[in-house]
N, C-alpha and C. Protein backbone atom coordinates (compact mmCIF):
# COMPACT_ATOMS: atom_id res chain seq x y z
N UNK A 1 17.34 11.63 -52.38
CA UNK A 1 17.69 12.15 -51.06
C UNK A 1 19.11 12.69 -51.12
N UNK A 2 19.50 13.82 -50.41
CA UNK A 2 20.72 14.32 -50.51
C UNK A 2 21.98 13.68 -49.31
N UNK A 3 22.88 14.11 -49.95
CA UNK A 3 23.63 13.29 -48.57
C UNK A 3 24.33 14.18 -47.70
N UNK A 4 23.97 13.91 -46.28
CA UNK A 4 24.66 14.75 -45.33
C UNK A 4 25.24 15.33 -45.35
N UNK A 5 26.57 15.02 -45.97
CA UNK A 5 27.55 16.10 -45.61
C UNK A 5 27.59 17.43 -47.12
N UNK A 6 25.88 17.49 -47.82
CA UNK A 6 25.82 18.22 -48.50
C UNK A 6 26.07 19.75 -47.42
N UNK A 7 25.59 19.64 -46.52
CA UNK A 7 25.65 20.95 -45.72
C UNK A 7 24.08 21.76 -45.82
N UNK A 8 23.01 21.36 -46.29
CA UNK A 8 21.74 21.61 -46.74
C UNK A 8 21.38 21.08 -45.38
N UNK A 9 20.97 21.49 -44.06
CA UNK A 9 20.30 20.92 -43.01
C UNK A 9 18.94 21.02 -43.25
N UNK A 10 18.98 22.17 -43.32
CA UNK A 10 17.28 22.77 -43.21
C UNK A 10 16.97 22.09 -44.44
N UNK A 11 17.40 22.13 -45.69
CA UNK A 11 16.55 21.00 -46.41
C UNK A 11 16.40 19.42 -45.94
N UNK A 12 17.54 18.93 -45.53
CA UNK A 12 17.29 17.40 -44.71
C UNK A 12 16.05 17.24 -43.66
N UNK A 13 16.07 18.82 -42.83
CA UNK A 13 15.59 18.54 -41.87
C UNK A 13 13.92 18.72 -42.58
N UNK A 14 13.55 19.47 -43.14
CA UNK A 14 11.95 19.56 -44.20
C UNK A 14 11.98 18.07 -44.61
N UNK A 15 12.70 17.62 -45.32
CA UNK A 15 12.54 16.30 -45.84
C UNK A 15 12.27 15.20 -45.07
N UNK A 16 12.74 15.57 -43.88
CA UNK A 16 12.39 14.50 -42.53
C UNK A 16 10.87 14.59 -41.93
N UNK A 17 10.38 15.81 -42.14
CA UNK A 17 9.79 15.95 -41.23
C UNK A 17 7.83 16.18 -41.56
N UNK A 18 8.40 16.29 -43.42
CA UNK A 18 7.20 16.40 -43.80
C UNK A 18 6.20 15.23 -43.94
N UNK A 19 4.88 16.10 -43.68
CA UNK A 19 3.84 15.18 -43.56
C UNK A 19 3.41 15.31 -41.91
N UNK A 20 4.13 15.96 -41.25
CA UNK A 20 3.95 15.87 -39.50
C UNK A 20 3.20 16.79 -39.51
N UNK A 21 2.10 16.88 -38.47
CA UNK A 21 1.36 17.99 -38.43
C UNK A 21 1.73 18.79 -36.82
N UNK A 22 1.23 19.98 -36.48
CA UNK A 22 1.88 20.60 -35.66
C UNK A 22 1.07 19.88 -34.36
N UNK A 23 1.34 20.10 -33.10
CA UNK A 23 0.30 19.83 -32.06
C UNK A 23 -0.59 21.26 -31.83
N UNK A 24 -1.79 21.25 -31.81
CA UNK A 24 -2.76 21.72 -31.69
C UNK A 24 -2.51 22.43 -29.85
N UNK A 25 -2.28 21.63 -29.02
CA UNK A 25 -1.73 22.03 -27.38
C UNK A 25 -0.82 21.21 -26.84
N UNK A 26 -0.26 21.93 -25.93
CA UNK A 26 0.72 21.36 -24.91
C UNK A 26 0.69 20.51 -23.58
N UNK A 27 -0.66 20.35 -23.54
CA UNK A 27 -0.95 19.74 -22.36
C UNK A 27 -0.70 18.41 -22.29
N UNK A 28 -0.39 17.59 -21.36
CA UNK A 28 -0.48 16.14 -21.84
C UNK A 28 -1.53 16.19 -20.51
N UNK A 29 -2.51 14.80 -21.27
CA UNK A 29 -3.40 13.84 -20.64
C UNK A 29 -2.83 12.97 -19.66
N UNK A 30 -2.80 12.87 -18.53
CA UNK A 30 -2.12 12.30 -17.54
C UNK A 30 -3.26 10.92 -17.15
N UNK A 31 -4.31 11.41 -17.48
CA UNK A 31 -5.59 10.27 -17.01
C UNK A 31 -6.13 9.78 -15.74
N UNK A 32 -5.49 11.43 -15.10
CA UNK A 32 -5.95 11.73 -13.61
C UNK A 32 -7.39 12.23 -13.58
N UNK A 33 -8.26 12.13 -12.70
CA UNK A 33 -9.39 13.05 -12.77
C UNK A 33 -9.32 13.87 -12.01
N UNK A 34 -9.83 14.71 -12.66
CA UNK A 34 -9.77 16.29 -11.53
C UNK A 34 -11.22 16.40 -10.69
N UNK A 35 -10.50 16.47 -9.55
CA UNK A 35 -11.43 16.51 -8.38
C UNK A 35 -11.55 17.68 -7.92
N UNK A 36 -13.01 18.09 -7.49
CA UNK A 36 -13.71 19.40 -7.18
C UNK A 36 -13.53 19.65 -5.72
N UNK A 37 -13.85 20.56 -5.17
CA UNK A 37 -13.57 21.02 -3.82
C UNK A 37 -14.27 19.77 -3.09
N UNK A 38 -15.66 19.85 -3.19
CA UNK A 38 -17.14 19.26 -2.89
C UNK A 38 -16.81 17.76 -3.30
N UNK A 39 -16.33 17.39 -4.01
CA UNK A 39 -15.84 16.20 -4.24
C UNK A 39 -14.98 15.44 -3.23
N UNK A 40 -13.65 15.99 -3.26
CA UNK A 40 -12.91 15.99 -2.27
C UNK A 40 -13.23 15.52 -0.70
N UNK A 41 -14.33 16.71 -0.22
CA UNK A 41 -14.81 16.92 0.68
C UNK A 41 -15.67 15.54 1.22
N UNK A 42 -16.60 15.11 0.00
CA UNK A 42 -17.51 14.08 0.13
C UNK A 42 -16.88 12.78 0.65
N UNK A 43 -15.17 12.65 -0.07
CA UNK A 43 -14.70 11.22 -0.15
C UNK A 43 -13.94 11.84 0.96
N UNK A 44 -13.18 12.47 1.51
CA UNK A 44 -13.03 12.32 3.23
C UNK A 44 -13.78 12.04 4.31
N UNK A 45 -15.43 12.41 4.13
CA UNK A 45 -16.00 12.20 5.10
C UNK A 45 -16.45 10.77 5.06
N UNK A 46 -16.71 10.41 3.73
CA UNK A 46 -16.78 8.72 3.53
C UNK A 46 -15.91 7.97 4.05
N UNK A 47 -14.09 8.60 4.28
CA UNK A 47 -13.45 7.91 4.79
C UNK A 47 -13.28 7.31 6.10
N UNK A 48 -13.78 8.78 6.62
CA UNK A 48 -13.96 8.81 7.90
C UNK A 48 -14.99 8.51 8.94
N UNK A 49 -15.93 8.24 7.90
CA UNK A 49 -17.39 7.95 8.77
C UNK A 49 -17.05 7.08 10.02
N UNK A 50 -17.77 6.62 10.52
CA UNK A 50 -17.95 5.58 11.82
C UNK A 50 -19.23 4.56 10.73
N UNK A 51 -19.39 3.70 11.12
CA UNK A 51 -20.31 2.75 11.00
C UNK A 51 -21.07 2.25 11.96
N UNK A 52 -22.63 2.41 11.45
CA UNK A 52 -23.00 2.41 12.72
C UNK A 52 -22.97 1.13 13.96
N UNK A 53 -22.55 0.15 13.56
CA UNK A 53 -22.39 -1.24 13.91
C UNK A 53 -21.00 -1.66 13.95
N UNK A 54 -19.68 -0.59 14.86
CA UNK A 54 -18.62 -1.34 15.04
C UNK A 54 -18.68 -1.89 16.12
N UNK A 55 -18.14 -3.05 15.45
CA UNK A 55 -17.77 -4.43 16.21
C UNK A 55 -16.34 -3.79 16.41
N UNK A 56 -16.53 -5.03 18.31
CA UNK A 56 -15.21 -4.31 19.24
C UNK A 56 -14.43 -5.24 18.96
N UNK A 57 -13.43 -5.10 18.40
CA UNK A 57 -12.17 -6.40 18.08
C UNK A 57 -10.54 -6.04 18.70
N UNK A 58 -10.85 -5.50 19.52
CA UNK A 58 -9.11 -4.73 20.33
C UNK A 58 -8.51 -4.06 19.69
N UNK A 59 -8.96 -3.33 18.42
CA UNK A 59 -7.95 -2.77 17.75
C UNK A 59 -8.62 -1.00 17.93
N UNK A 60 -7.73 -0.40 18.69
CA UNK A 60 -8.18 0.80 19.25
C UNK A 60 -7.92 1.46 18.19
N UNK A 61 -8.51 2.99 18.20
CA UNK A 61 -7.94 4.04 17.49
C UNK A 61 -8.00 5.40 18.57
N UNK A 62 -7.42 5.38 19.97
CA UNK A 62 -7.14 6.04 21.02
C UNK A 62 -6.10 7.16 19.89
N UNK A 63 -4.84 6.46 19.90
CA UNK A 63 -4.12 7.00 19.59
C UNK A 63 -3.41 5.99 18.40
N UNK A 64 -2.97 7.10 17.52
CA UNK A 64 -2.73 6.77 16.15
C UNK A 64 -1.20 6.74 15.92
N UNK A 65 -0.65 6.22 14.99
CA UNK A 65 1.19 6.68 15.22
C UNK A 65 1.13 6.92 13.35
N UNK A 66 1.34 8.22 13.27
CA UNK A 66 1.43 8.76 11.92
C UNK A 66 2.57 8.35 11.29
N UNK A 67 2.59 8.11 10.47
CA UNK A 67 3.42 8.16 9.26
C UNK A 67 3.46 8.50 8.38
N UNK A 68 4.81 9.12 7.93
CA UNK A 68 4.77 9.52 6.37
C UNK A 68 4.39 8.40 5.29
N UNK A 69 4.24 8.95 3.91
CA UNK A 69 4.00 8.03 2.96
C UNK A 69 5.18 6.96 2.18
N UNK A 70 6.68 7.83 2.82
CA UNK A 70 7.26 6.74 2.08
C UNK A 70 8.54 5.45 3.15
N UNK A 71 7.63 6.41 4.72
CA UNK A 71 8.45 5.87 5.60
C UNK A 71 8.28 3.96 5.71
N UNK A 72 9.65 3.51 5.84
CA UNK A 72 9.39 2.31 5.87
C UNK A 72 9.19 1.77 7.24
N UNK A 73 8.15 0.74 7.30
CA UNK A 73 7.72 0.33 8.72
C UNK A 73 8.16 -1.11 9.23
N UNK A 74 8.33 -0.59 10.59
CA UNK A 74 9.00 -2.12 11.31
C UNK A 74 8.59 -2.77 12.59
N UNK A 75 8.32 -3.67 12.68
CA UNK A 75 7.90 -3.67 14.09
C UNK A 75 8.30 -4.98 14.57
N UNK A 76 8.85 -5.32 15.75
CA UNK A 76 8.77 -7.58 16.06
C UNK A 76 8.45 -7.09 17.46
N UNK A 77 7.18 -8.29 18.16
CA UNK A 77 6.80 -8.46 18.86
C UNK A 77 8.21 -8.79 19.98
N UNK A 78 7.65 -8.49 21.31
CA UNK A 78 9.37 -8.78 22.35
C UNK A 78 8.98 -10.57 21.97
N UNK A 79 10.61 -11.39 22.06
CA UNK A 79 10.83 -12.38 22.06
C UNK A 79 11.06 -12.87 20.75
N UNK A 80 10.80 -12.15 19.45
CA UNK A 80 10.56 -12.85 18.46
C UNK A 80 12.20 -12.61 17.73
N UNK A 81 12.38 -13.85 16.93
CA UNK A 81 13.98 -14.11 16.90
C UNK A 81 14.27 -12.72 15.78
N UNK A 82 15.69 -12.08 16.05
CA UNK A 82 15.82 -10.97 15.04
C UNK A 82 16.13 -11.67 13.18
N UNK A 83 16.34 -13.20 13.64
CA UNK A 83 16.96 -14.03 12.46
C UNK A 83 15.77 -13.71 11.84
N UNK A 84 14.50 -13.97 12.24
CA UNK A 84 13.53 -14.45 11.58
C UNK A 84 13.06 -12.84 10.60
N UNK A 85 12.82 -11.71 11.70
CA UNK A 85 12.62 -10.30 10.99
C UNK A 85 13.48 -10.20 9.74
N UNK A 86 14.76 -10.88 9.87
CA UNK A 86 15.86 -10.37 9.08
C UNK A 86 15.12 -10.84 7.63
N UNK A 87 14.96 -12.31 7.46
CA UNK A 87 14.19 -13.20 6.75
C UNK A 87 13.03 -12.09 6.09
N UNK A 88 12.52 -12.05 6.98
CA UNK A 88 10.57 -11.07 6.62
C UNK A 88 11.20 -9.88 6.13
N UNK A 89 12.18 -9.21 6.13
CA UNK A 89 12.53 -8.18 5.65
C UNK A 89 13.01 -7.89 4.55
N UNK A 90 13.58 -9.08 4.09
CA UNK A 90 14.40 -9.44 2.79
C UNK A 90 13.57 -10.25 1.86
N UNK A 91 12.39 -10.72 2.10
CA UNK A 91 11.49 -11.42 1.45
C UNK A 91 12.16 -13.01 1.32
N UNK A 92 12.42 -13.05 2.16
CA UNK A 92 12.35 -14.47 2.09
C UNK A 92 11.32 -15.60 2.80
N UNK A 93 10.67 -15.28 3.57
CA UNK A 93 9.52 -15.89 3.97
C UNK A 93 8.58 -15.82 2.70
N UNK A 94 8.01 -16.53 2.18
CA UNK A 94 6.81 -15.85 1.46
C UNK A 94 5.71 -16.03 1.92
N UNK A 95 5.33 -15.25 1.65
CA UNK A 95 3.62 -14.77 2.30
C UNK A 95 2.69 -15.58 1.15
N UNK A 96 1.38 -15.94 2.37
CA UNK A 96 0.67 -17.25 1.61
C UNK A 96 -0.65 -16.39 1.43
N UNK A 97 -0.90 -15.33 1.79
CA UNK A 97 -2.20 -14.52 1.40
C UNK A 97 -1.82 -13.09 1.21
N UNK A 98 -3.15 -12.47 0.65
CA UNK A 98 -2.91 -11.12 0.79
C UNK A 98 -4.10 -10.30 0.77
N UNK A 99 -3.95 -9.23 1.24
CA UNK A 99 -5.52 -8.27 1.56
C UNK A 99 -5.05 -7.09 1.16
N UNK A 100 -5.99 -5.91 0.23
CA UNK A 100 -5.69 -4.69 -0.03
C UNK A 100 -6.57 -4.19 0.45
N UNK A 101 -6.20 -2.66 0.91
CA UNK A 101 -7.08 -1.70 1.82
C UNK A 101 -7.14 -0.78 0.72
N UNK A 102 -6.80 -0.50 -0.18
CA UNK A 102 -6.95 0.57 -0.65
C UNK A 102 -8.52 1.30 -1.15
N UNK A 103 -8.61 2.12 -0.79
CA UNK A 103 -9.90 2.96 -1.33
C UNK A 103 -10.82 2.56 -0.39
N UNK A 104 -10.88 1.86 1.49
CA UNK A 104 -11.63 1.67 1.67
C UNK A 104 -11.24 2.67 2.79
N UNK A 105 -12.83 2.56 3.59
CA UNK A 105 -12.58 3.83 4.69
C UNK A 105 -11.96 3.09 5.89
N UNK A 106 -11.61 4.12 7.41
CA UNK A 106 -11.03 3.41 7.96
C UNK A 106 -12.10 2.50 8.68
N UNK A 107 -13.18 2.59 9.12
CA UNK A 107 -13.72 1.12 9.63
C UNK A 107 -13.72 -0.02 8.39
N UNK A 108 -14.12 0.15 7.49
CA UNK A 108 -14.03 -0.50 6.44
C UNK A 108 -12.97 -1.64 6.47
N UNK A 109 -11.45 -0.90 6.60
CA UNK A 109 -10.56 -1.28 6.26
C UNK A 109 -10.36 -2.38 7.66
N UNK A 110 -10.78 -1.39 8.94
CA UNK A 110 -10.41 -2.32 10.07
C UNK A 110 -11.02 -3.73 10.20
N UNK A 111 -12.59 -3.66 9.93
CA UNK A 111 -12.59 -4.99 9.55
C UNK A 111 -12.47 -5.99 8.61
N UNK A 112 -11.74 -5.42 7.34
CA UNK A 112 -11.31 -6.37 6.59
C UNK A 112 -10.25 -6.83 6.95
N UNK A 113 -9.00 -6.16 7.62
CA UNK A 113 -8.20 -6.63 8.07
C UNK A 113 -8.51 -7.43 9.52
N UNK A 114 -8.83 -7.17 10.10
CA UNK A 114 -9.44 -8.43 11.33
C UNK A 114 -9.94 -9.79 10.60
N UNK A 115 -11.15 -9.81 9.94
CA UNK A 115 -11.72 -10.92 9.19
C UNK A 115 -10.40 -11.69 8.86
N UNK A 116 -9.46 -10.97 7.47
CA UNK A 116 -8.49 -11.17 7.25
C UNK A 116 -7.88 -12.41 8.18
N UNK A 117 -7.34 -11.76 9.35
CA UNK A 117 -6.59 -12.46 10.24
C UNK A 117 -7.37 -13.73 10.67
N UNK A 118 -8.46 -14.24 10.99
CA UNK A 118 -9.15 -14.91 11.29
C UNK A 118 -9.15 -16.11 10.16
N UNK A 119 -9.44 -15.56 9.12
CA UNK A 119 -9.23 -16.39 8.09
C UNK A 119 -7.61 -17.27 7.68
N UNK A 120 -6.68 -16.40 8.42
CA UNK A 120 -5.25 -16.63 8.32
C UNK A 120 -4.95 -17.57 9.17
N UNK A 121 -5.72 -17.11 10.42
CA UNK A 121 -5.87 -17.82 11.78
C UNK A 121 -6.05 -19.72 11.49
N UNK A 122 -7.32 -19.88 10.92
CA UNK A 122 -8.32 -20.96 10.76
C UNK A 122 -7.02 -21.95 9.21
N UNK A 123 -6.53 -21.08 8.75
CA UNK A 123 -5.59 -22.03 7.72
C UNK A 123 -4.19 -22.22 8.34
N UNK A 124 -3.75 -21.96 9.01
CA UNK A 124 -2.50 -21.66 9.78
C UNK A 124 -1.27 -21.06 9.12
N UNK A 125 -1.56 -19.86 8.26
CA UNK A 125 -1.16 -18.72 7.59
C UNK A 125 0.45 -18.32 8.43
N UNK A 126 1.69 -18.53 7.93
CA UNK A 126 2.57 -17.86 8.71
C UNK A 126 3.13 -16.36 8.55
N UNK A 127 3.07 -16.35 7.41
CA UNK A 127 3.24 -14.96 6.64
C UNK A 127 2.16 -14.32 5.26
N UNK A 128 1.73 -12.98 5.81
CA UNK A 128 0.60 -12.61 4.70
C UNK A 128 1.25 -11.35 4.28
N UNK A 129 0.91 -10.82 3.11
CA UNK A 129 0.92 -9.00 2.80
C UNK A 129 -0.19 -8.19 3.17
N UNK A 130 -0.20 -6.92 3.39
CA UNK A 130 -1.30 -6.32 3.47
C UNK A 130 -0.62 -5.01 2.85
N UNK A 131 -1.53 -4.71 1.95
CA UNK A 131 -1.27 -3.60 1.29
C UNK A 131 -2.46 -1.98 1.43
N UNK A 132 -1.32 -1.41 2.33
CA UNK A 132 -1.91 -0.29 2.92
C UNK A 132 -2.06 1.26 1.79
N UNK A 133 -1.41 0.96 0.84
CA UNK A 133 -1.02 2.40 0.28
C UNK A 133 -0.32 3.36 1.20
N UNK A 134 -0.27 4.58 0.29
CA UNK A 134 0.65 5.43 0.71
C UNK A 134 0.53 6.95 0.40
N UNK A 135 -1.33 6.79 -0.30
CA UNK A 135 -1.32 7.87 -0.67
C UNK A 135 -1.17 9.20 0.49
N UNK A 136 -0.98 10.36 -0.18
CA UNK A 136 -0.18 11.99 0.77
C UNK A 136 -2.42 12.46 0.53
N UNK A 137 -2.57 12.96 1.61
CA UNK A 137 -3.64 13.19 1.78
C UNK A 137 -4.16 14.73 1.12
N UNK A 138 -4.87 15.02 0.73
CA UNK A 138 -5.10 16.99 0.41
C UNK A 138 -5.00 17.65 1.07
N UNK A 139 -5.56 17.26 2.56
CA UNK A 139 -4.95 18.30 3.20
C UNK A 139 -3.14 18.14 3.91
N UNK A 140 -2.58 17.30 3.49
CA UNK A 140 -1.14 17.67 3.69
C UNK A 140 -1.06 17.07 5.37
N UNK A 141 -1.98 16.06 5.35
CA UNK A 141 -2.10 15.06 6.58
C UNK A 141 -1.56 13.90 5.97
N UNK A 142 -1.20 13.07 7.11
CA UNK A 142 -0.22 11.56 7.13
C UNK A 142 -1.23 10.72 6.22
N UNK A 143 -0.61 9.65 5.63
CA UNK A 143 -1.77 8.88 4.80
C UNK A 143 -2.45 8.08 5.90
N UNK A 144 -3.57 7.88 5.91
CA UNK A 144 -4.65 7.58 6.73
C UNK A 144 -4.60 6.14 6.99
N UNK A 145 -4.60 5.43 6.21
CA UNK A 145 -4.66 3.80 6.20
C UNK A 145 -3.42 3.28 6.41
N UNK A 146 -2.53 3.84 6.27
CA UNK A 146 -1.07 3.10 6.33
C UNK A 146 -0.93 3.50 7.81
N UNK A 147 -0.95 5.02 8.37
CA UNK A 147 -0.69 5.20 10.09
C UNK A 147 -1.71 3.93 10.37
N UNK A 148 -2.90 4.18 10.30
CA UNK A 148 -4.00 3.34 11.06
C UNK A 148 -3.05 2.10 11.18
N UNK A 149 -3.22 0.74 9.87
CA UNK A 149 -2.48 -0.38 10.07
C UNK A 149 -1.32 -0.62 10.95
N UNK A 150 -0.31 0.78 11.07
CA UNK A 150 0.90 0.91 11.65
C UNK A 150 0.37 0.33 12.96
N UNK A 151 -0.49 1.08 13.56
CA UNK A 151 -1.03 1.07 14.66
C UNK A 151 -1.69 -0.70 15.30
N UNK A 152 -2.31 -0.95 14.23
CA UNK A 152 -3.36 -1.72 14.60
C UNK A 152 -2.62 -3.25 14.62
N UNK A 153 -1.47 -3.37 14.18
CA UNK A 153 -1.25 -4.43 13.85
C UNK A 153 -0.03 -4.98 14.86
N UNK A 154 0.21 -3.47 15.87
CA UNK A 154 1.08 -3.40 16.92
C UNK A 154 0.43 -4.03 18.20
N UNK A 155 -0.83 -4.17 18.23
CA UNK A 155 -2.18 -4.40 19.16
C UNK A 155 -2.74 -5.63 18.81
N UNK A 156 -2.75 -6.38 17.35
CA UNK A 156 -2.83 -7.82 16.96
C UNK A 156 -2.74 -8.51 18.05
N UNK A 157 -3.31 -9.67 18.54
CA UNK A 157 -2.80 -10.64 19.38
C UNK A 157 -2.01 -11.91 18.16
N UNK A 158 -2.64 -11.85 16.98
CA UNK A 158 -1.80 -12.79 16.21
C UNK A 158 -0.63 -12.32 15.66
N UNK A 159 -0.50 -10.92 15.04
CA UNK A 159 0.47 -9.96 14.98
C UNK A 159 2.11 -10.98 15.57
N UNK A 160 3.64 -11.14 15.02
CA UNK A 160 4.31 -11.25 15.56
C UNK A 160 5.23 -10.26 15.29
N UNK A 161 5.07 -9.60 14.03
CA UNK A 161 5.85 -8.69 13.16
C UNK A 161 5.59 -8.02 12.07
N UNK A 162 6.39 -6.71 11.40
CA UNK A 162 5.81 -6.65 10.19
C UNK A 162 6.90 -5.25 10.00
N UNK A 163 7.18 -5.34 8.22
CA UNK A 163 8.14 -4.95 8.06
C UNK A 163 7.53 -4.57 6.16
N UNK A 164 8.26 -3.21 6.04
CA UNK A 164 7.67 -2.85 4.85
C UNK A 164 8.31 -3.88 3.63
N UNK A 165 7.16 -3.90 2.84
CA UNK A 165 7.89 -4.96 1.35
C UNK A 165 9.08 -4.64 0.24
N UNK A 166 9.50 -5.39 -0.40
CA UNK A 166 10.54 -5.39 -0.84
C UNK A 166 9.59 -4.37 -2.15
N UNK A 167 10.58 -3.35 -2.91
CA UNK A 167 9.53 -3.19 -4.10
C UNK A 167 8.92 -3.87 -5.13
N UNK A 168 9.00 -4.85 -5.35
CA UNK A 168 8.43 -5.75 -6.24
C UNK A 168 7.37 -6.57 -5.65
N UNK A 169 7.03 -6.18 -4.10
CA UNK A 169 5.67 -6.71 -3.77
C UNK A 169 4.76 -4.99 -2.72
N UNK A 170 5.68 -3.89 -3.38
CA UNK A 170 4.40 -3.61 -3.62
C UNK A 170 5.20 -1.90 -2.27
N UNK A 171 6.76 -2.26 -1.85
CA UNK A 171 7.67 -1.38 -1.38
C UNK A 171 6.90 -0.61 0.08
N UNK A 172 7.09 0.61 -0.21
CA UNK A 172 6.30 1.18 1.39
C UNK A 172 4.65 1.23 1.20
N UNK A 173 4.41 0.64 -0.13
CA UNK A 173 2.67 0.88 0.50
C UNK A 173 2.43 -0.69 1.03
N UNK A 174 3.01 -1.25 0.95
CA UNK A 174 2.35 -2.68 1.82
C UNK A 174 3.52 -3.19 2.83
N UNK A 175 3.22 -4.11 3.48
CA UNK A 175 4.24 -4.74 4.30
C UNK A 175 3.66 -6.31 4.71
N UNK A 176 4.95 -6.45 4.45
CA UNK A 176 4.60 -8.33 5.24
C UNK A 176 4.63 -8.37 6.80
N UNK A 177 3.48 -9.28 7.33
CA UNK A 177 3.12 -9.12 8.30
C UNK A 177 3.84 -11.18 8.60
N UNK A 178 4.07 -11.24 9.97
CA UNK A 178 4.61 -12.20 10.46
C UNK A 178 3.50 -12.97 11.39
N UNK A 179 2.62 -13.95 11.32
CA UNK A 179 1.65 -14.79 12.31
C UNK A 179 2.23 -15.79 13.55
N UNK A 180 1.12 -15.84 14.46
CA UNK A 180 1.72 -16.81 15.45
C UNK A 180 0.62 -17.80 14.70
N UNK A 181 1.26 -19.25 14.29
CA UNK A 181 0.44 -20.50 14.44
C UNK A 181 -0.05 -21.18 15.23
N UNK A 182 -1.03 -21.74 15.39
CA UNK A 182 -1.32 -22.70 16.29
C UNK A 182 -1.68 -23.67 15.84
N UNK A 183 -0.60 -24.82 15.71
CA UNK A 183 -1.13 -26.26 14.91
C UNK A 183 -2.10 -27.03 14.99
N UNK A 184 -2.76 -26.88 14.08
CA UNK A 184 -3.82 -27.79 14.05
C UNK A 184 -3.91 -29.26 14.74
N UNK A 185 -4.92 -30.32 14.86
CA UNK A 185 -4.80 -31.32 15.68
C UNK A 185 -4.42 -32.25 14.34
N UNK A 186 -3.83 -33.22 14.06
CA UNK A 186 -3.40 -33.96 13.41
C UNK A 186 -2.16 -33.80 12.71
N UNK A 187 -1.95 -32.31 12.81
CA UNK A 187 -0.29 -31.77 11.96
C UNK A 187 0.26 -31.94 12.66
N UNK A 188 1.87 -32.87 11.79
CA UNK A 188 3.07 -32.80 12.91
C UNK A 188 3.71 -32.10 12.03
N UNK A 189 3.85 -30.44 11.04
CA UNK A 189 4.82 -30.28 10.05
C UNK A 189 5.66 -28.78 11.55
């Protein structure tokens, strides 16, 4: 091997390099799938369907409150201490469950998140995550599941709060949500 400061680059640099073969294309594989018009088309209306069997659980969709995808969300019920939001905001409460919406439609999603609560309800759950995503829609509409939740969780009767997650549980696509308890009969905690 020659030594550097022979001044021979282009031979160093052949000597480095042989045996490499060229790339064939430039594209890189991202390991996205490419979706067709008709495709597209199919999984919006899936999103959007109605079902024919919704159950009425107070959670309207009158009116919707959009949001962007990377807006962070906040909400405390009137009365509820600002100490405590401060807490839920910073992750210091930790949340004892969690539910993901992602990829489901919006009735779908509405009653998993209701069930959800019920189930939170019946263990006496004080803090859960719910992870809404954040995906930007094709047509250049608000992400669908994250407005919806915005909405729905403002209308909760168990609902006390809810505030987007720290990034390491998951940042503006989910948020920790804050419960009212109701102690069970034999708990004095």
């Amino acid at each position: 091997m020659q030594n550097p400061d022979d001044g021979d680059d282009f031979a160093l640099f052949r000597s480095a390099v042989k045996g490499v073969k060229r790339i064939e294309h430039d594209r890189a594989d991202t390991g996205k799938m490419h979706s067709d018009a008709a495709t597209r088309k199919v999984r919006q209306a899936n999103a959007t369907a109605k079902l024919g069997n919704t159950r009425v659980d107070g959670l309207s969709d009158q009116f919707i409150i959009d949001v962007d995808a990377e807006d962070v969300l906040y909400w405390a019920r009137d009365g509820v201490q600002d100490g405590q939001m401060r807490r839920l905001k910073a992750g210091q409460i930790s949340f004892e469950g969690s539910v993901d919406l992602h990829g489901m439609s919006v009735e779908k999603a509405r009653e998993t998140l209701w069930d959800f609560f019920a189930e939170a309800a019946k263990l006496e759950v004080r803090c859960v995550r719910v992870t809404h995503g954040k995906a930007a829609r094709l047509d250049g509409r608000k992400p669908l599941i994250k407005s919806h939740v915005n909405t729905w969780l403002r209308q909760h009767p168990q609902v006390l709060g809810f505030t987007s997650c720290l990034p390491k549980h998951g940042g503006t696509g989910a948020i920790y949500v804050l419960l009212k308890r109701h102690m069970m009969d034999g708990r004095d905690d």
